[in-house]
N, C-alpha and C. Protein backbone atom coordinates (compact mmCIF):
# COMPACT_ATOMS: atom_id res chain seq x y z
N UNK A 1 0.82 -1.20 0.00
CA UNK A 1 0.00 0.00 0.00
C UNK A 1 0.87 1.26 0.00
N UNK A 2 2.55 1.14 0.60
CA UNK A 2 2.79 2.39 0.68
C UNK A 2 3.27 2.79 -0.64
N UNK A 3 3.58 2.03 -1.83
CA UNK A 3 4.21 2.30 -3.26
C UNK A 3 2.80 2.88 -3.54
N UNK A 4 1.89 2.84 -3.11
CA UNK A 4 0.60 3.82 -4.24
C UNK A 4 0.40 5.18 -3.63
N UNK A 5 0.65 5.42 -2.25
CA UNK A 5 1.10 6.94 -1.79
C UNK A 5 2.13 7.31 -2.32
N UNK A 6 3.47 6.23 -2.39
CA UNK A 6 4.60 7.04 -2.65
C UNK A 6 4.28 7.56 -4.27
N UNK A 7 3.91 6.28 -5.03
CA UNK A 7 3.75 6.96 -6.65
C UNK A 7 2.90 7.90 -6.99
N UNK A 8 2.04 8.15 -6.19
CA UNK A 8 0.80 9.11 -6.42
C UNK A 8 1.90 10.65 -5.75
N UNK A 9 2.65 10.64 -5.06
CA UNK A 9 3.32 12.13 -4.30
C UNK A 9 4.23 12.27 -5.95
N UNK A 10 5.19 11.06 -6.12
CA UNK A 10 5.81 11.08 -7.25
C UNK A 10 5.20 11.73 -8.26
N UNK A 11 3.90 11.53 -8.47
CA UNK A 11 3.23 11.60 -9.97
C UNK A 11 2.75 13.21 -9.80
N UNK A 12 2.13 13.87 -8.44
CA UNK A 12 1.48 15.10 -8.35
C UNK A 12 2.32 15.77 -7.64
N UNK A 13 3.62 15.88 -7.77
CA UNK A 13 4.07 16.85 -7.24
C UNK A 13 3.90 18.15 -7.51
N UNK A 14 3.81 18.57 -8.66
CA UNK A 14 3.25 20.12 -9.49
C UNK A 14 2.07 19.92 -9.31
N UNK A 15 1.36 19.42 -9.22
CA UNK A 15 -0.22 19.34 -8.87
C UNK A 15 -0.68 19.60 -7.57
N UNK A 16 0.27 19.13 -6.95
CA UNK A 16 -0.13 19.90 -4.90
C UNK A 16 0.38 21.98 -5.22
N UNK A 17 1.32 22.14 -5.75
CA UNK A 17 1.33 23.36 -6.25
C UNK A 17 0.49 23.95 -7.05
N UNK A 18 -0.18 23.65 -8.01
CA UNK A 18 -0.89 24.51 -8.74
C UNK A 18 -2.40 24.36 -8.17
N UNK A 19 -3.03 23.24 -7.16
CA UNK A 19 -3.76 23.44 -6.63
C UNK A 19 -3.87 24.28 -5.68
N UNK A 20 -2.58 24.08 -4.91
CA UNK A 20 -2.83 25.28 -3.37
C UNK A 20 -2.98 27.07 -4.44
N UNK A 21 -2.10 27.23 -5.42
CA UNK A 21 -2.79 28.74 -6.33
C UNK A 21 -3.80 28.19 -6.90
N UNK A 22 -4.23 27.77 -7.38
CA UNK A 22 -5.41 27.55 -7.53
C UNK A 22 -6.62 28.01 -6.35
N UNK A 23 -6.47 26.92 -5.02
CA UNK A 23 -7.03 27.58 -4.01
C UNK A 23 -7.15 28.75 -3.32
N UNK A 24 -5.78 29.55 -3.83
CA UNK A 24 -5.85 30.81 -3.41
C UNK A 24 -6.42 31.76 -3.67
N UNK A 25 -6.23 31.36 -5.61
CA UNK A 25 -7.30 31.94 -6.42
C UNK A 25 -8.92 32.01 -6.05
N UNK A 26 -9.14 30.94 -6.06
CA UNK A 26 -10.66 31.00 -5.66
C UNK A 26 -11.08 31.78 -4.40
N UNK A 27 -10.58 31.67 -3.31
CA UNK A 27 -10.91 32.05 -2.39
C UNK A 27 -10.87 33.49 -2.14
N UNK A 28 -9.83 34.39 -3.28
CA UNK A 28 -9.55 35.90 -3.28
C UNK A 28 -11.04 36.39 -4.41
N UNK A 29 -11.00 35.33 -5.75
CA UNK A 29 -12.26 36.13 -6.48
C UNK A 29 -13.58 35.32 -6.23
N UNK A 30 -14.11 34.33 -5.47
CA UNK A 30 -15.35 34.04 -5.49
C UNK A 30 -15.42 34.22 -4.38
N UNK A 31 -14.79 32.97 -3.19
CA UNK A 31 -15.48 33.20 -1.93
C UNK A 31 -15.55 34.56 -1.11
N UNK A 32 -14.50 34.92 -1.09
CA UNK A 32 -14.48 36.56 -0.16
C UNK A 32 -15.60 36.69 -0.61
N UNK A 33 -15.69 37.61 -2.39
CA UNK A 33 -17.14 38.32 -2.79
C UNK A 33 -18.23 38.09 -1.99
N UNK A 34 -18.57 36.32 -2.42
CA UNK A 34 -19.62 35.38 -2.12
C UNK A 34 -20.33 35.62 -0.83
N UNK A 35 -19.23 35.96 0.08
CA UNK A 35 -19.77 35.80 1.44
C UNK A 35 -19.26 36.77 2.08
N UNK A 36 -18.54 38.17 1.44
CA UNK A 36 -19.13 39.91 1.84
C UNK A 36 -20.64 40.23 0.92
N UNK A 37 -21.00 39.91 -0.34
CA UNK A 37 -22.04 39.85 -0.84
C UNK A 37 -23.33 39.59 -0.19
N UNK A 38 -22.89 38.31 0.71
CA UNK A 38 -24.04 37.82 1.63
C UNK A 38 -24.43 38.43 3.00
N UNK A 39 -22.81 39.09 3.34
CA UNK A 39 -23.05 39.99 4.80
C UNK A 39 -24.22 41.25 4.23
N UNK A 40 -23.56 41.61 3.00
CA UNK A 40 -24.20 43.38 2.82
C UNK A 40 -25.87 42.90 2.51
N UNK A 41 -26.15 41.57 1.98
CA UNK A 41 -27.60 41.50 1.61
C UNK A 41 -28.37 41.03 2.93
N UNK A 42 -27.74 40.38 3.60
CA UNK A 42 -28.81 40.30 4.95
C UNK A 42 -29.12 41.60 5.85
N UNK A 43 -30.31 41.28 6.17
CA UNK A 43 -30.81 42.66 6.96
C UNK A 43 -30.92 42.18 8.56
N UNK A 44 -31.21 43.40 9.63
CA UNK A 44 -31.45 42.69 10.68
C UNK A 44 -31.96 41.48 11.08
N UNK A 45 -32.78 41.30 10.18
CA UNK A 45 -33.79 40.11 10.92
C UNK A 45 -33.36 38.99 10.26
N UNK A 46 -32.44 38.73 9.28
CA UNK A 46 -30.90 37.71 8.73
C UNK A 46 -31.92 37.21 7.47
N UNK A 47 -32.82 37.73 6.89
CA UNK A 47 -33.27 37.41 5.47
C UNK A 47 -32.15 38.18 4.63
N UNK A 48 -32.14 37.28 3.39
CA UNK A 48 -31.46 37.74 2.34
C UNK A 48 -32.13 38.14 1.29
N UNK A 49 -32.17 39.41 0.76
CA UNK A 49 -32.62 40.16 -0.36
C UNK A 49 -31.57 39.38 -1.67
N UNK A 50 -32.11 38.69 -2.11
CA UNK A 50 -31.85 38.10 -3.75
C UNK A 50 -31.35 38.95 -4.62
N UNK A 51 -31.91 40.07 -4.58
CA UNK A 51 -31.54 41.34 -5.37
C UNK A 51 -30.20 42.24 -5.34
N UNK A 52 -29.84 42.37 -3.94
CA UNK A 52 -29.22 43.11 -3.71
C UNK A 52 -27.89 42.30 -3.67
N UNK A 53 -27.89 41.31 -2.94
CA UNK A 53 -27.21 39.89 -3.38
C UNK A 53 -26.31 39.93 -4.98
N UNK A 54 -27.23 39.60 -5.34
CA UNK A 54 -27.04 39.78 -7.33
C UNK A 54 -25.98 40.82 -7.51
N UNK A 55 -26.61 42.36 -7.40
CA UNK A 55 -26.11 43.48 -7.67
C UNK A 55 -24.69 43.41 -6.66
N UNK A 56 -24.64 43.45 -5.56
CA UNK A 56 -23.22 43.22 -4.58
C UNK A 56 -22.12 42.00 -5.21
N UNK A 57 -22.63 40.97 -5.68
CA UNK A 57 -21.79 40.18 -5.92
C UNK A 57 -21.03 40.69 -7.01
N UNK A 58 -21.72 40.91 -8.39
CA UNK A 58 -20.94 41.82 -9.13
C UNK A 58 -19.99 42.78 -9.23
N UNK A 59 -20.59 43.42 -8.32
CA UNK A 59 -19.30 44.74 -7.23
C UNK A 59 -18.35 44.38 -6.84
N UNK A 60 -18.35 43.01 -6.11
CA UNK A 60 -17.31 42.55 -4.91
C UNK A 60 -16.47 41.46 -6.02
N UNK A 61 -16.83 41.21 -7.14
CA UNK A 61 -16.19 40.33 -7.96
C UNK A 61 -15.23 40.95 -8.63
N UNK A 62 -15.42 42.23 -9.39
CA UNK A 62 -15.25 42.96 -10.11
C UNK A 62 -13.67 43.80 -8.99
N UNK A 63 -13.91 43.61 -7.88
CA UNK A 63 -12.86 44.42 -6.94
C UNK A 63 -12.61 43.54 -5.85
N UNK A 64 -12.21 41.97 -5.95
CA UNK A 64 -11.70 41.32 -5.40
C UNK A 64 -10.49 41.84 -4.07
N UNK A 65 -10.06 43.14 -3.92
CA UNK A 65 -9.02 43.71 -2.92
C UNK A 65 -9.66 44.45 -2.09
N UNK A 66 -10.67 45.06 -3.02
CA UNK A 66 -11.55 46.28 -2.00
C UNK A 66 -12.71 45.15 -1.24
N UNK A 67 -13.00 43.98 -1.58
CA UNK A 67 -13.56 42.99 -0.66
C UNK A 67 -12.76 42.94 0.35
N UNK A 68 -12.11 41.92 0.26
CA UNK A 68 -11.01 41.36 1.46
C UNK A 68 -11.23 42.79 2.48
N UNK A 69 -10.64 44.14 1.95
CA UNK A 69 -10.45 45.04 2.93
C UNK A 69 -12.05 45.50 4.06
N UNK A 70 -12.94 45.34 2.76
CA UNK A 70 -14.51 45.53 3.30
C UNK A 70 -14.70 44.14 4.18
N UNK A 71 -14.39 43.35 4.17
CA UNK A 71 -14.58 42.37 5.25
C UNK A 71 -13.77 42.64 6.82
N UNK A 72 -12.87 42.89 6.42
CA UNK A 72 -12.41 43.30 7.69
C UNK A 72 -12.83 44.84 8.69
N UNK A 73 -13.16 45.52 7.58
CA UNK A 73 -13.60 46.87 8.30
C UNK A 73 -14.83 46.66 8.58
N UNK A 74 -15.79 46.23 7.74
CA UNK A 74 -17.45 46.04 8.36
C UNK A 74 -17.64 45.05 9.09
N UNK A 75 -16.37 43.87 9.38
CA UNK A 75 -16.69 42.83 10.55
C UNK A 75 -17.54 41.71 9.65
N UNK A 76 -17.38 41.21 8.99
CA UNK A 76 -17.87 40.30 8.17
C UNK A 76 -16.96 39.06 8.21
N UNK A 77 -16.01 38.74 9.31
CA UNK A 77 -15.03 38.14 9.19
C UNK A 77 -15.72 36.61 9.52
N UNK A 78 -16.44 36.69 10.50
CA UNK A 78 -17.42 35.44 10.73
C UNK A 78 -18.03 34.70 9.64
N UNK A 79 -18.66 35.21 8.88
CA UNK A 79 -19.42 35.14 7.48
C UNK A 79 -18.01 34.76 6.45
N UNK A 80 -17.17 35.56 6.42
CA UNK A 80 -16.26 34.95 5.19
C UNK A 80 -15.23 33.85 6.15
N UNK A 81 -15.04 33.35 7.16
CA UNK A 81 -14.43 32.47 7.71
C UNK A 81 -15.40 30.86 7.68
N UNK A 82 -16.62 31.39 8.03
CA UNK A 82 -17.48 29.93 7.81
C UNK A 82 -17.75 29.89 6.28
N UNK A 83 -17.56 30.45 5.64
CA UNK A 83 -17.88 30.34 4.12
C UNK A 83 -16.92 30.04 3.85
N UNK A 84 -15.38 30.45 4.30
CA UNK A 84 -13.79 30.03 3.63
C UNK A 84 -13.79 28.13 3.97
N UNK A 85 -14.30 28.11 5.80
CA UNK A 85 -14.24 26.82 6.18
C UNK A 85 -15.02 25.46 5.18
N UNK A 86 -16.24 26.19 4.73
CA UNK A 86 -16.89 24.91 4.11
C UNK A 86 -16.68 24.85 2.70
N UNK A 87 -16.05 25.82 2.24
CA UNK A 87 -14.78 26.06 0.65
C UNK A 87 -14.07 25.05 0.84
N UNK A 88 -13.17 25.10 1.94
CA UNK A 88 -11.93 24.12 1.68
C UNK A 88 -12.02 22.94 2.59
N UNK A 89 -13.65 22.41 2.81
CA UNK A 89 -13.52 21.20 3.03
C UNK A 89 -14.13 20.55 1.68
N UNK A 90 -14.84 21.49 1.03
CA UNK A 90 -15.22 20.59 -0.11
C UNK A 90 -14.16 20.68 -1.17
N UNK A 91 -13.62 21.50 -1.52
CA UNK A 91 -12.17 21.45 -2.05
C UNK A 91 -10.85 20.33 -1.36
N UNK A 92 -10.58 20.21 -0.17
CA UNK A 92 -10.10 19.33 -0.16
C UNK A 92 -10.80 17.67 -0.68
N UNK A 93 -11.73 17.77 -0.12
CA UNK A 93 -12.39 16.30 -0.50
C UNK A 93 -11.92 15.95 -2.05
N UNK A 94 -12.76 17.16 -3.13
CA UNK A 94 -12.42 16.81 -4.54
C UNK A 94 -10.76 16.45 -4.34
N UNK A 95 -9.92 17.31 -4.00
CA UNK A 95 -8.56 16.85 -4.02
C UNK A 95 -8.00 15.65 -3.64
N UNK A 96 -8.65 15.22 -2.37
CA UNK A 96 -8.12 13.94 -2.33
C UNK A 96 -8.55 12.95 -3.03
N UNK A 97 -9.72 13.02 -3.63
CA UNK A 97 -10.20 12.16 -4.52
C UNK A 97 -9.49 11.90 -5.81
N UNK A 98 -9.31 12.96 -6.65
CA UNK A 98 -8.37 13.13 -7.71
C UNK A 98 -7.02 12.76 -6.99
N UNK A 99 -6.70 13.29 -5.73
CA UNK A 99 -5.08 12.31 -5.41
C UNK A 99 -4.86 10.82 -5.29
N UNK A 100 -6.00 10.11 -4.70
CA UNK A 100 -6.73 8.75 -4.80
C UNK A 100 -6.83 8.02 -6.14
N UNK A 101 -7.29 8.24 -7.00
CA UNK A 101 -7.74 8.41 -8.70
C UNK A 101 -6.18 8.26 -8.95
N UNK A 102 -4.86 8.94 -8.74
CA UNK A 102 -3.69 9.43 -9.70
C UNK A 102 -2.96 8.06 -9.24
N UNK A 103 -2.90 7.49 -8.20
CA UNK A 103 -2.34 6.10 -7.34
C UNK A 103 -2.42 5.57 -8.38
N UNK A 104 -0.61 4.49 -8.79
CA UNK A 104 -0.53 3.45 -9.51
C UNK A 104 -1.15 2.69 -9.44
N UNK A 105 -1.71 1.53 -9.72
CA UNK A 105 -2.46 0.76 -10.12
C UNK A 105 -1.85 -0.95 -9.13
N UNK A 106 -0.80 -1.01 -9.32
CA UNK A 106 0.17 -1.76 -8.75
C UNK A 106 1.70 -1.08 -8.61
N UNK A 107 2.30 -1.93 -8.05
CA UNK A 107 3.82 -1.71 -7.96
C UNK A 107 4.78 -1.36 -9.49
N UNK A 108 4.35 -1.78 -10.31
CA UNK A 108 5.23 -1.87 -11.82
C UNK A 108 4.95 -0.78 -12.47
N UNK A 109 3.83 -0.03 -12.27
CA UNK A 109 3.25 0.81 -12.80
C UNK A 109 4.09 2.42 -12.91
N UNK A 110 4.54 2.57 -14.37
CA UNK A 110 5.07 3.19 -14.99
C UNK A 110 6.69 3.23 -14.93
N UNK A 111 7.35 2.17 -14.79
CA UNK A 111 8.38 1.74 -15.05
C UNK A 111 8.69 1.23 -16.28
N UNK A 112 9.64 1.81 -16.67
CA UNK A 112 10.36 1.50 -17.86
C UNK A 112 10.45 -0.24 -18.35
N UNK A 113 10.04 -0.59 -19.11
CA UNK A 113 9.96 -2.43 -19.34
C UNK A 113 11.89 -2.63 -19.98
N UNK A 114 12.79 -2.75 -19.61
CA UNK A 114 13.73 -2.95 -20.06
C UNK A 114 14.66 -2.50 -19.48
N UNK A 115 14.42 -2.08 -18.09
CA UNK A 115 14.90 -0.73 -17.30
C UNK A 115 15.68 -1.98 -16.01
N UNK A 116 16.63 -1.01 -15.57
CA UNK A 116 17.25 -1.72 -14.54
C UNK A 116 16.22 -1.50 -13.29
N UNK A 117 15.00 -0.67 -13.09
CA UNK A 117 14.34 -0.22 -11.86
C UNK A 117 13.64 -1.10 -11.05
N UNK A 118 13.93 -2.41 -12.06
CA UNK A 118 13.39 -3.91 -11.23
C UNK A 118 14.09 -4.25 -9.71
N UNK A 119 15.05 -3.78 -9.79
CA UNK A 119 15.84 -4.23 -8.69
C UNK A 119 16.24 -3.14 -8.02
N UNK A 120 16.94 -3.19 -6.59
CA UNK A 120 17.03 -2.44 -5.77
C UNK A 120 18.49 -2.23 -4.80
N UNK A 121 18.63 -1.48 -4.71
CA UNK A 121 20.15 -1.44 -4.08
C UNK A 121 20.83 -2.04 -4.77
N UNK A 122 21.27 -1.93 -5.83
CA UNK A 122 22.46 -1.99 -6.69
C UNK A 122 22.01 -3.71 -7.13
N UNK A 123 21.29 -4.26 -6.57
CA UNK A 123 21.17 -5.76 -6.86
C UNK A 123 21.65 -6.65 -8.58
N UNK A 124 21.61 -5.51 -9.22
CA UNK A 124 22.04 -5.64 -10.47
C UNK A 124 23.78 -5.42 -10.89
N UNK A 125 24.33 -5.40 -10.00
CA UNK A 125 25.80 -5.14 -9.93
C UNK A 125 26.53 -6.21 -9.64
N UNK A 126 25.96 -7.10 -9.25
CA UNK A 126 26.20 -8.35 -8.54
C UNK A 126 26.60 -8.91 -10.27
N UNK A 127 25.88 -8.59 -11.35
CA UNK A 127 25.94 -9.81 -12.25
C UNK A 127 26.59 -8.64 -13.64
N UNK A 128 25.68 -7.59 -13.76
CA UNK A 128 26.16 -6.35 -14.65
C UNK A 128 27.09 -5.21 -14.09
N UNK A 129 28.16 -4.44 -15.03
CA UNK A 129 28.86 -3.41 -14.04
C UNK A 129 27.94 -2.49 -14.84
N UNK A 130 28.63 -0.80 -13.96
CA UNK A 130 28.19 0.29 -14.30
C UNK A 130 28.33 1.21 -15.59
N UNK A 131 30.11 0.19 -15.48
CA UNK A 131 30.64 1.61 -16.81
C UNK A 131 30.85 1.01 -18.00
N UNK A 132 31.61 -0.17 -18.26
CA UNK A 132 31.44 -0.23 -19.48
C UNK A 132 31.01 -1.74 -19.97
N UNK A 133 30.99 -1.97 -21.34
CA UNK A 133 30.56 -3.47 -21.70
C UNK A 133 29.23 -3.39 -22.77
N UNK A 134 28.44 -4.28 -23.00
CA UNK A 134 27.11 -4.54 -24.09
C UNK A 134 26.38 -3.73 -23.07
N UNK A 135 25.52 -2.38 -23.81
CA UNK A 135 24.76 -1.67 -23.38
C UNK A 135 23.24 -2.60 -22.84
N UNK A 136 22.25 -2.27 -22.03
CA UNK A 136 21.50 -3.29 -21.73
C UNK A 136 20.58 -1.78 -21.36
N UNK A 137 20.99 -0.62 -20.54
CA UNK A 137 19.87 -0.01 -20.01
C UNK A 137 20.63 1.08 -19.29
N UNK A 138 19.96 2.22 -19.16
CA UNK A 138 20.74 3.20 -18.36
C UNK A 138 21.62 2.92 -17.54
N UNK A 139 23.09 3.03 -17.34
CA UNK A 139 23.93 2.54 -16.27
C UNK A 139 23.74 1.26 -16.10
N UNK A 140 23.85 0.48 -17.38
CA UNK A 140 23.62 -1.24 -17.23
C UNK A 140 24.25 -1.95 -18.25
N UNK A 141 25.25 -2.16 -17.72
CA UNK A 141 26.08 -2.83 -18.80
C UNK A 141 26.21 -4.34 -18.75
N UNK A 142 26.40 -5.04 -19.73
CA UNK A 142 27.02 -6.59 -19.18
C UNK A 142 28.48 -6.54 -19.47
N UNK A 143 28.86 -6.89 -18.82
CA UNK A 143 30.48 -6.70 -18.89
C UNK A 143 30.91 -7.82 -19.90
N UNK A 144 32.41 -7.23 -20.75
CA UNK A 144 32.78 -8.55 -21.53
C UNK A 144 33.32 -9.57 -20.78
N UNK A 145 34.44 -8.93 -19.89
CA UNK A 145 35.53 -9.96 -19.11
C UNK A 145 34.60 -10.87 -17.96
N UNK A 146 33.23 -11.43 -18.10
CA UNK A 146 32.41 -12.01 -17.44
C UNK A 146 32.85 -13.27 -17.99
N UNK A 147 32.75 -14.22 -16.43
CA UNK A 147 33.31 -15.78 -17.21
C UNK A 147 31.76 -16.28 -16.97
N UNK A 148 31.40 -17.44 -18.42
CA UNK A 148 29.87 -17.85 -18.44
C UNK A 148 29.87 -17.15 -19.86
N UNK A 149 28.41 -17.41 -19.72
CA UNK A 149 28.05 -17.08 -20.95
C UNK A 149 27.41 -15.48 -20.69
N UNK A 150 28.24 -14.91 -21.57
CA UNK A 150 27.76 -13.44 -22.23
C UNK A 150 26.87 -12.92 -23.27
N UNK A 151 25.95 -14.18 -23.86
CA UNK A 151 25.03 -14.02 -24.81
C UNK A 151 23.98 -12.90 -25.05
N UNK A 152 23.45 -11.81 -25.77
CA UNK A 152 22.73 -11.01 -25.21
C UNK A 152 21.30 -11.21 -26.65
N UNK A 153 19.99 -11.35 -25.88
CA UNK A 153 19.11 -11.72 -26.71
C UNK A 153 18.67 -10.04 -27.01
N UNK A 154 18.44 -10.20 -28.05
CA UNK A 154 17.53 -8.37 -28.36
C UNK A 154 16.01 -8.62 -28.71
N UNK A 155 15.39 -7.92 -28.42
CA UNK A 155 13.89 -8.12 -28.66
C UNK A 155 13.38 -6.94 -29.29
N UNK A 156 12.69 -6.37 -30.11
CA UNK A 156 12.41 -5.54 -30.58
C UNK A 156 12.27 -5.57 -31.83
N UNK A 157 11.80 -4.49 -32.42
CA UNK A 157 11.68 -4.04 -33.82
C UNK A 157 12.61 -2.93 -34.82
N UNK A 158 12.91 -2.76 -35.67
CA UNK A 158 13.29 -1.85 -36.28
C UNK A 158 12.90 -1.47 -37.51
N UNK A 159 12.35 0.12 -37.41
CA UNK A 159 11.26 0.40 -38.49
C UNK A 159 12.38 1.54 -39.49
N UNK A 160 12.09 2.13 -40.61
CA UNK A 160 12.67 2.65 -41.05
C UNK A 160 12.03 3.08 -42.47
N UNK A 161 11.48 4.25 -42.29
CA UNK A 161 11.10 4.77 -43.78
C UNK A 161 10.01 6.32 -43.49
């Protein structure tokens, strides 16, 4: 189980970055608006005028800086903090889901088929050296001065035209 966390961190590393701007994004042009929009349309008695709603959101979209600052001076901080809170629990959820979703499939999964990455701690040194000899794979040589047999099968195709 832990190779499908580790390959999934492997695989989204730019993706935990462009989500957290991403999240930042959202939260500077919709939610602030969303929920100073909602402070200025409720009235004492905490009904919301639809209308005024409408018309404010536009305002507060349109001036994403002069929000933020109007939240803090009219005390709206309650209202855009429980509105920020239930933003980024449903934003995280989608995220972990899509981080869930990106998890290899198994252990082999996206390894090179011909690749020395089968093995581990040098385990391939034991029989191939590093530097020189019949090429086999990145830093994988079979050495000539090997006593036994040095036979090397090739598999593949070669196209040309």
């Amino acid at each position: 189980m832990n190779y499908k966390i580790e390959g999934a961190i492997r695989k989204n590393k730019k993706s935990f970055i462009i989500c957290a701007i991403l999240w930042l994004l959202l939260v500077i042009v919709f939610v602030a608006p969303f929920s100073y929009s909602l402070f200025q349309a409720t009235n004492e008695l905490g009904k919301v005028s639809l209308e005024t709603f409408i018309e404010q959101l536009s305002t507060n979209i349109s001036n994403p800086f002069g929000t933020l600052g109007g939240i803090f001076e009219q005390g709206a901080t309650h209202n855009f903090i429980s509105t920020l809170l239930g933003f980024s629990v449903i934003y995280l959820v989608v995220f972990f889901i899509g981080f869930a979703k990106s998890a290899p499939k198994n252990r082999y999964t996206d390894i090179e088929h011909g690749s020395s990455d089968w093995s581990q701690r040098g385990e391939q040194y034991q029989i191939l050296s590093k530097n020189k000899g019949i090429i086999l794979a990145e830093d994988n040589y079979l050495p000539l001065d090997k006593r036994g047999n040095v036979n090397v099968l090739v598999v593949g195709r070669f196209r040309f035209w």
